[in-house]
Each structure stands twice: as structure tokens, then as C-alpha cells.
PDB file of N, CA and C in Angstrom:
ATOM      1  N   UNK A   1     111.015 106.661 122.918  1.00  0.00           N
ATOM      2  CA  UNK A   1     110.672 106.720 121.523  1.00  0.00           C
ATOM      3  C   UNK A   1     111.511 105.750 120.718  1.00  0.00           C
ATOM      4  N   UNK A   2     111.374 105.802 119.275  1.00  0.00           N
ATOM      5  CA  UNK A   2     111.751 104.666 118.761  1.00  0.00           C
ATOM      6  C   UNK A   2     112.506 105.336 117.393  1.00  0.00           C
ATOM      7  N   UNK A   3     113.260 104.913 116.640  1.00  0.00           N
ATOM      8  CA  UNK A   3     113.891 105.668 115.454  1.00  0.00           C
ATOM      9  C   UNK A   3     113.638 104.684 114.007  1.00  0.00           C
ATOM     10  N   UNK A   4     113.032 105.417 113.115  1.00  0.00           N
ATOM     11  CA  UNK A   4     113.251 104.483 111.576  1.00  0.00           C
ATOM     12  C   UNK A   4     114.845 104.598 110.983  1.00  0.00           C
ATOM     13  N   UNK A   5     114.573 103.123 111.058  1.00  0.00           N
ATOM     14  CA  UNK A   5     115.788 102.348 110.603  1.00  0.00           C
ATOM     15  C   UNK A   5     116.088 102.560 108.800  1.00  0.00           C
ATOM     16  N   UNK A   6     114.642 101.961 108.451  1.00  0.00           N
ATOM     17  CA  UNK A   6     115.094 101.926 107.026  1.00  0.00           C
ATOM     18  C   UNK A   6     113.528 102.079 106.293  1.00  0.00           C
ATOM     19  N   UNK A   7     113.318 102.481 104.991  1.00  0.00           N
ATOM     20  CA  UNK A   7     112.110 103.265 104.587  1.00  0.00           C
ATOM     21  C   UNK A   7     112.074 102.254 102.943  1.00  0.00           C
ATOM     22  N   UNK A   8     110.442 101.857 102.848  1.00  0.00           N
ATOM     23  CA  UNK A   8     110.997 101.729 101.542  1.00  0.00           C
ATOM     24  C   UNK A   8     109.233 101.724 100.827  1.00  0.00           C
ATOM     25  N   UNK A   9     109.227 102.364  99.621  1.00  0.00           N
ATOM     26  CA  UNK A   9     108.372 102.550  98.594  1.00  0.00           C
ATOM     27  C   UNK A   9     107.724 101.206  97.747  1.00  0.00           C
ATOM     28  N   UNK A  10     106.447 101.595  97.947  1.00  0.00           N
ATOM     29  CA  UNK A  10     105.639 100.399  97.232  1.00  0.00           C
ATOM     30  C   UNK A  10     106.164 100.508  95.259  1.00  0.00           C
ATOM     31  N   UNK A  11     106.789  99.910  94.520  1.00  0.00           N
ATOM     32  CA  UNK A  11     106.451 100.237  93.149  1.00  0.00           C
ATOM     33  C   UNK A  11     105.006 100.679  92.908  1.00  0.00           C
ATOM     34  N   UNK A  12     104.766 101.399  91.554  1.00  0.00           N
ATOM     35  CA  UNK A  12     103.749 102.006  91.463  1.00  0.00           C
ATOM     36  C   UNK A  12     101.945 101.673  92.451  1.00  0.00           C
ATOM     37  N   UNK A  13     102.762 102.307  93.470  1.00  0.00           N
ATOM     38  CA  UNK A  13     101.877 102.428  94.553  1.00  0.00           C
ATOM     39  C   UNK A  13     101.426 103.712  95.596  1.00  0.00           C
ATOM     40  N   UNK A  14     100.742 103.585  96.445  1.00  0.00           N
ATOM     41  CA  UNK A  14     101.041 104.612  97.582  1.00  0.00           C
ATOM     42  C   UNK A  14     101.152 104.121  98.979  1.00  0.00           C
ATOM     43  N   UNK A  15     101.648 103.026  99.134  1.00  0.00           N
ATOM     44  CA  UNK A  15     102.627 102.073 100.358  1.00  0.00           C
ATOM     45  C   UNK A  15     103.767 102.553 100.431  1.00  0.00           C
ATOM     46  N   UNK A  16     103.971 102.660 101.778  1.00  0.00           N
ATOM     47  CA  UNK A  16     105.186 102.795 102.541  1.00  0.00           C
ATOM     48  C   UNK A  16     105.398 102.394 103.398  1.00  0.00           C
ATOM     49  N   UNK A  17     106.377 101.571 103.756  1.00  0.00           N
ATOM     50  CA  UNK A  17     106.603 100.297 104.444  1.00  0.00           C
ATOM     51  C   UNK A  17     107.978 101.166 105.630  1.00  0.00           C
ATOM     52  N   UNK A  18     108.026 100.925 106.858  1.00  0.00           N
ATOM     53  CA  UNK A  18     109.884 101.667 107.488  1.00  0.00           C
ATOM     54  C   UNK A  18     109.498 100.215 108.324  1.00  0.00           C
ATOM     55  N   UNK A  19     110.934 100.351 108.681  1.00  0.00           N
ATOM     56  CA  UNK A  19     111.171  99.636 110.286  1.00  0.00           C
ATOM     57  C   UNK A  19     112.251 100.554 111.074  1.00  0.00           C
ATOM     58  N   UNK A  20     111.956  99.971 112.364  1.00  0.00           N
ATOM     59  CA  UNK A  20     112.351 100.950 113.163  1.00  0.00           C
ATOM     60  C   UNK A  20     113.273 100.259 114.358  1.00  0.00           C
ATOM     61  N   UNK A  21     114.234 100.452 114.988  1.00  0.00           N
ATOM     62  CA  UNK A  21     114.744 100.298 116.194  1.00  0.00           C
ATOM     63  C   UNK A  21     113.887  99.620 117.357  1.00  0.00           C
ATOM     64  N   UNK A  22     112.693  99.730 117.159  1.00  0.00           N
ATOM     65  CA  UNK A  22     112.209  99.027 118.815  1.00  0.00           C
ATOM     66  C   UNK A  22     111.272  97.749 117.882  1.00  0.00           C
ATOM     67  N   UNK A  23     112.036  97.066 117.145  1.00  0.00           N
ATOM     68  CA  UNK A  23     111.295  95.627 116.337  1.00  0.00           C
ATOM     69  C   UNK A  23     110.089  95.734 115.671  1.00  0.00           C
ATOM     70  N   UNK A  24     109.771  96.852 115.260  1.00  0.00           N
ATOM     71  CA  UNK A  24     108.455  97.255 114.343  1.00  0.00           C
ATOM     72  C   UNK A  24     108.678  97.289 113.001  1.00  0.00           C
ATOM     73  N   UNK A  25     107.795  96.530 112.311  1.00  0.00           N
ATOM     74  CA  UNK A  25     107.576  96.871 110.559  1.00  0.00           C
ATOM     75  C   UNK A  25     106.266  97.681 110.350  1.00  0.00           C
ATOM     76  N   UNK A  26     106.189  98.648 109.846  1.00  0.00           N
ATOM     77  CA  UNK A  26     104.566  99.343 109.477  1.00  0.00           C
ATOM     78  C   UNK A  26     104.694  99.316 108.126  1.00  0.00           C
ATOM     79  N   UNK A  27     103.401  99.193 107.649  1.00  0.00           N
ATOM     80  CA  UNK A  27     103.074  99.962 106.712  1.00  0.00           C
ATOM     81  C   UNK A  27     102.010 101.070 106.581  1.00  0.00           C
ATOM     82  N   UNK A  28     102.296 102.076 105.399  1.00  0.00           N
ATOM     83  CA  UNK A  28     101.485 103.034 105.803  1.00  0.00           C
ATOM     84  C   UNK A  28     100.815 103.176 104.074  1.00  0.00           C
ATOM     85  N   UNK A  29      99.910 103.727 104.393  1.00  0.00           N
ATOM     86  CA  UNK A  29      98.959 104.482 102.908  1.00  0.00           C
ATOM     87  C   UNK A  29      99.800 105.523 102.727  1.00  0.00           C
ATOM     88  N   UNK A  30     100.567 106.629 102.070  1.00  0.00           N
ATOM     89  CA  UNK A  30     101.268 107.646 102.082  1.00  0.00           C
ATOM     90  C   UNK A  30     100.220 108.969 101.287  1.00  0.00           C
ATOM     91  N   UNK A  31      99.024 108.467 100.676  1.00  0.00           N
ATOM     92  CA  UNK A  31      97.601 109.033 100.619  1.00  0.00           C
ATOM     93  C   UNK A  31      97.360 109.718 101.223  1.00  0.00           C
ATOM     94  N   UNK A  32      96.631 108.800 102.338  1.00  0.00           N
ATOM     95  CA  UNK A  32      95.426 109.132 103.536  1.00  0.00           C
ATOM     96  C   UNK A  32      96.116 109.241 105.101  1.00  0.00           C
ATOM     97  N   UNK A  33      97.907 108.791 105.156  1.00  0.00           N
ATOM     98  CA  UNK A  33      98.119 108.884 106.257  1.00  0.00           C
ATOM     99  C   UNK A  33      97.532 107.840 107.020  1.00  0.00           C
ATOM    100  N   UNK A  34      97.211 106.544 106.902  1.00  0.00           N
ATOM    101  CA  UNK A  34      96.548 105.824 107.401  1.00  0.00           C
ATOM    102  C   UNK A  34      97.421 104.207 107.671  1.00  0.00           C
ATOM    103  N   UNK A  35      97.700 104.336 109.003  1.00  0.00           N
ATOM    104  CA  UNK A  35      98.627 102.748 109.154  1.00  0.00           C
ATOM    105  C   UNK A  35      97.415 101.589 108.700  1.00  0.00           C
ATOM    106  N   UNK A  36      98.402 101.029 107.502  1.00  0.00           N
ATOM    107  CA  UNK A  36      97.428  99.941 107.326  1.00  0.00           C
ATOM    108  C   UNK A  36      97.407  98.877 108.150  1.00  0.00           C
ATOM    109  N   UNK A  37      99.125  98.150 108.065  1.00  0.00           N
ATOM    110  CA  UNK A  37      99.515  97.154 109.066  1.00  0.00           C
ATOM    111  C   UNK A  37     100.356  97.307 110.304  1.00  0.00           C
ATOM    112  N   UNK A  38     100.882  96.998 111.223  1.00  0.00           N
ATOM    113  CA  UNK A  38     101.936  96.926 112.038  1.00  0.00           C
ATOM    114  C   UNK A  38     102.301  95.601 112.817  1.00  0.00           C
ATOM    115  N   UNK A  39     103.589  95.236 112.563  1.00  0.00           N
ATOM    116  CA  UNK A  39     104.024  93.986 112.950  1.00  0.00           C
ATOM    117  C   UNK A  39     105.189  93.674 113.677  1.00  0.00           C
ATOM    118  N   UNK A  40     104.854  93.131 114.729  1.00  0.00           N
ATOM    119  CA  UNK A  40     106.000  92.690 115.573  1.00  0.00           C
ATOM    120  C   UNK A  40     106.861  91.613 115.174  1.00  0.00           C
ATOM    121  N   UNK A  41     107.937  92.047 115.416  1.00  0.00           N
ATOM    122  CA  UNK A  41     109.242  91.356 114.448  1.00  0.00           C
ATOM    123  C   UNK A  41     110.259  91.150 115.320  1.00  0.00           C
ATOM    124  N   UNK A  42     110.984  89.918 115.449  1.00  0.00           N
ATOM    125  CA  UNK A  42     112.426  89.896 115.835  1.00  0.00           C
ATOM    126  C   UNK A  42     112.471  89.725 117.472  1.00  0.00           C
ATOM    127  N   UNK A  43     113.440  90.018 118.080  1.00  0.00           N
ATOM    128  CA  UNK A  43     113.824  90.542 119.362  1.00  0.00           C
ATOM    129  C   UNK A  43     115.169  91.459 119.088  1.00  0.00           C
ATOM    130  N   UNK A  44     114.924  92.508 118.054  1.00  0.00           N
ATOM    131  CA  UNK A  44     116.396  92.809 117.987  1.00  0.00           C
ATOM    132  C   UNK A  44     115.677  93.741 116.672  1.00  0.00           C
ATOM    133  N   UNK A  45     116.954  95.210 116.512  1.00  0.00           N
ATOM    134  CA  UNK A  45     116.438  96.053 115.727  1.00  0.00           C
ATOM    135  C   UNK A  45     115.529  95.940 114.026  1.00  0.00           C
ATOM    136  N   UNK A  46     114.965  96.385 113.428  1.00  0.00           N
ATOM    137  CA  UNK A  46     114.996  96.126 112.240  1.00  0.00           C
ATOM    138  C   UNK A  46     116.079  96.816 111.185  1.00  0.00           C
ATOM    139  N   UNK A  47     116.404  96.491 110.479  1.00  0.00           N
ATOM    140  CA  UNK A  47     117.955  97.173 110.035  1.00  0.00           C
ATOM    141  C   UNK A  47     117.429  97.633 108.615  1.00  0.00           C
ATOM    142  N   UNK A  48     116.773  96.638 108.126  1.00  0.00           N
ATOM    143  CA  UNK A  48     116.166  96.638 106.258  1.00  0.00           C
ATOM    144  C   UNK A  48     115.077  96.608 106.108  1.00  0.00           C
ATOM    145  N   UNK A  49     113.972  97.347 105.165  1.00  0.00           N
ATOM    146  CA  UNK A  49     113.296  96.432 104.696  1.00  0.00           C
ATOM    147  C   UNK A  49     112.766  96.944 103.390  1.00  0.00           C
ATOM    148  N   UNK A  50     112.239  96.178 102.613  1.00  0.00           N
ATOM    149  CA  UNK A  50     112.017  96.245 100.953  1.00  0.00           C
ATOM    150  C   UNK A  50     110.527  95.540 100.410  1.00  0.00           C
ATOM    151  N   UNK A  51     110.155  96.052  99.814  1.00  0.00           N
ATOM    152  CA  UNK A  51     108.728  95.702  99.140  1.00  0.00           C
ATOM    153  C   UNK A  51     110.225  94.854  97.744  1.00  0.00           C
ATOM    154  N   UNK A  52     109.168  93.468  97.302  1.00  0.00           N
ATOM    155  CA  UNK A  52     109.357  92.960  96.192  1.00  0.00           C
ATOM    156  C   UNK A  52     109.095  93.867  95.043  1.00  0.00           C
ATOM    157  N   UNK A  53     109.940  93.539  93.889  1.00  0.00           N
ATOM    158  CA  UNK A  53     109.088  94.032  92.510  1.00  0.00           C
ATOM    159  C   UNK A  53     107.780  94.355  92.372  1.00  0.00           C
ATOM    160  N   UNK A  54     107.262  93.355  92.603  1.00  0.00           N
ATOM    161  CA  UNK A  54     105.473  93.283  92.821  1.00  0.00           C
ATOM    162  C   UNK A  54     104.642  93.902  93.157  1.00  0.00           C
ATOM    163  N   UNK A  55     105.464  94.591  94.420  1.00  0.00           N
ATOM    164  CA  UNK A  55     104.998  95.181  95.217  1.00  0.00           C
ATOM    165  C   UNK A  55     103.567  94.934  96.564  1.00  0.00           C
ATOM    166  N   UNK A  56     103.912  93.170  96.458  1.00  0.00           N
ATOM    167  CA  UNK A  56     102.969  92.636  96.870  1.00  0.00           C
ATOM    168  C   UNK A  56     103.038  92.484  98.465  1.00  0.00           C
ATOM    169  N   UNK A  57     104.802  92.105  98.656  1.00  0.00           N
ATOM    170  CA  UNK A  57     105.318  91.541  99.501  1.00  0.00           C
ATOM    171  C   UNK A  57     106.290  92.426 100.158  1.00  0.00           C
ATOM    172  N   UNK A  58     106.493  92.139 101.169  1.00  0.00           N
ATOM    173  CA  UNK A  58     107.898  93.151 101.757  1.00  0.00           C
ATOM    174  C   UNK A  58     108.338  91.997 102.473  1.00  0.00           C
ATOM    175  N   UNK A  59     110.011  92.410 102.466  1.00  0.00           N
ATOM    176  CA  UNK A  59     111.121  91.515 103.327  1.00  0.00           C
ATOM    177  C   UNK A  59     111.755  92.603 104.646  1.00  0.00           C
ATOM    178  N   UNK A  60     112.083  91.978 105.877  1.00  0.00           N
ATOM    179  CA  UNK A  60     112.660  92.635 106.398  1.00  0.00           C
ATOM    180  C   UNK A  60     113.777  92.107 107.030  1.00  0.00           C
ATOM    181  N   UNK A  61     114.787  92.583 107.586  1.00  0.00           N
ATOM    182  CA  UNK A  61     116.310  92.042 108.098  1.00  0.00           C
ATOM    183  C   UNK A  61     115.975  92.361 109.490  1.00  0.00           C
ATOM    184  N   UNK A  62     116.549  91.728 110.597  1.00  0.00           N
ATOM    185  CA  UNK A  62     117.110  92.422 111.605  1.00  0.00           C
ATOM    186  C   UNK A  62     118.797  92.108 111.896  1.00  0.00           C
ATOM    187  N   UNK A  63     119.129  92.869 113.099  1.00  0.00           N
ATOM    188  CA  UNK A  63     120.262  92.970 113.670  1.00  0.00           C
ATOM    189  C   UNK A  63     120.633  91.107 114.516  1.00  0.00           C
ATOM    190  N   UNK A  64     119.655  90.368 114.340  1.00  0.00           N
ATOM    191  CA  UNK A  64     119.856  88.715 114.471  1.00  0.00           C
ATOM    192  C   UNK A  64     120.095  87.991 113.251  1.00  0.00           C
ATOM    193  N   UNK A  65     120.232  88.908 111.919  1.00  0.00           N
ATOM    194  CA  UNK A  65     120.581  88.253 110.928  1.00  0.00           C
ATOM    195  C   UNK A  65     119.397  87.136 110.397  1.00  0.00           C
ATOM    196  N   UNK A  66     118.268  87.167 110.637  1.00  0.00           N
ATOM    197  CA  UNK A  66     116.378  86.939 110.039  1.00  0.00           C
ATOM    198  C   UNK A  66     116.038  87.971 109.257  1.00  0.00           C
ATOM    199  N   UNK A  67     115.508  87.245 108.306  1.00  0.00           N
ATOM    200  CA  UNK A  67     115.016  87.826 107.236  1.00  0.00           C
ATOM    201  C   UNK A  67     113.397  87.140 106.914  1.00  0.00           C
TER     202      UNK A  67
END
């Protein structure tokens, strides 16, 4: 199994974005329960990640220091 690293909220939205320990970014509808995206990232944990102001965009970090 795999563990969330770090969790983060769409501004006035219903997105929810985590990353997790085994190089995954998701996002989710927090609605409908429904993965919108999922993305392979890195070779190495995800540590951060953050939706912009906008809420358009999300950034994520890993443990290789990529962003």
C-alpha cells in the first residue's frame, strides 16, 4: 500500500488534489468521490503539493527536490 503525503484543497471548489509515497499525484471531485486525474511523478516520494490561487493549477515537490 501506499501513504498520503500531503493533501490540498481546490479554492472555492470541490477538488482535492494528495500525493502520496509511491510517486502519485491524484486529484479527486470531493462531491461525487470520483478520481478525476492521476499522475505519475518523480522516481521518489511526493512530499507537497498545492493548487495555485486560481485554483487552476497544482504544484508538486518530491523528495529529488522537482517541483
Amino acid at each position: 500500500g501506499s501513504s498520503i503525503t500531503s493533501v490540498s484543497w481546490a479554492p472555492r471548489s470541490e477538488l482535492l488534489t494528495m500525493g502520496s509515497d509511491n510517486s502519485t499525484v491524484q486529484m479527486w471531485n470531493i462531491k461525487t468521490g470520483q478520481l478525476i486525474q492521476k499522475w505519475q511523478t518523480y522516481n521518489n516520494n511526493v512530499w507537497s503539493v498545492a493548487f495555485l490561487p486560481s485554483g487552476t493549477q497544482i504544484a508538486s515537490a518530491s523528495g529529488n527536490r522537482l517541483i
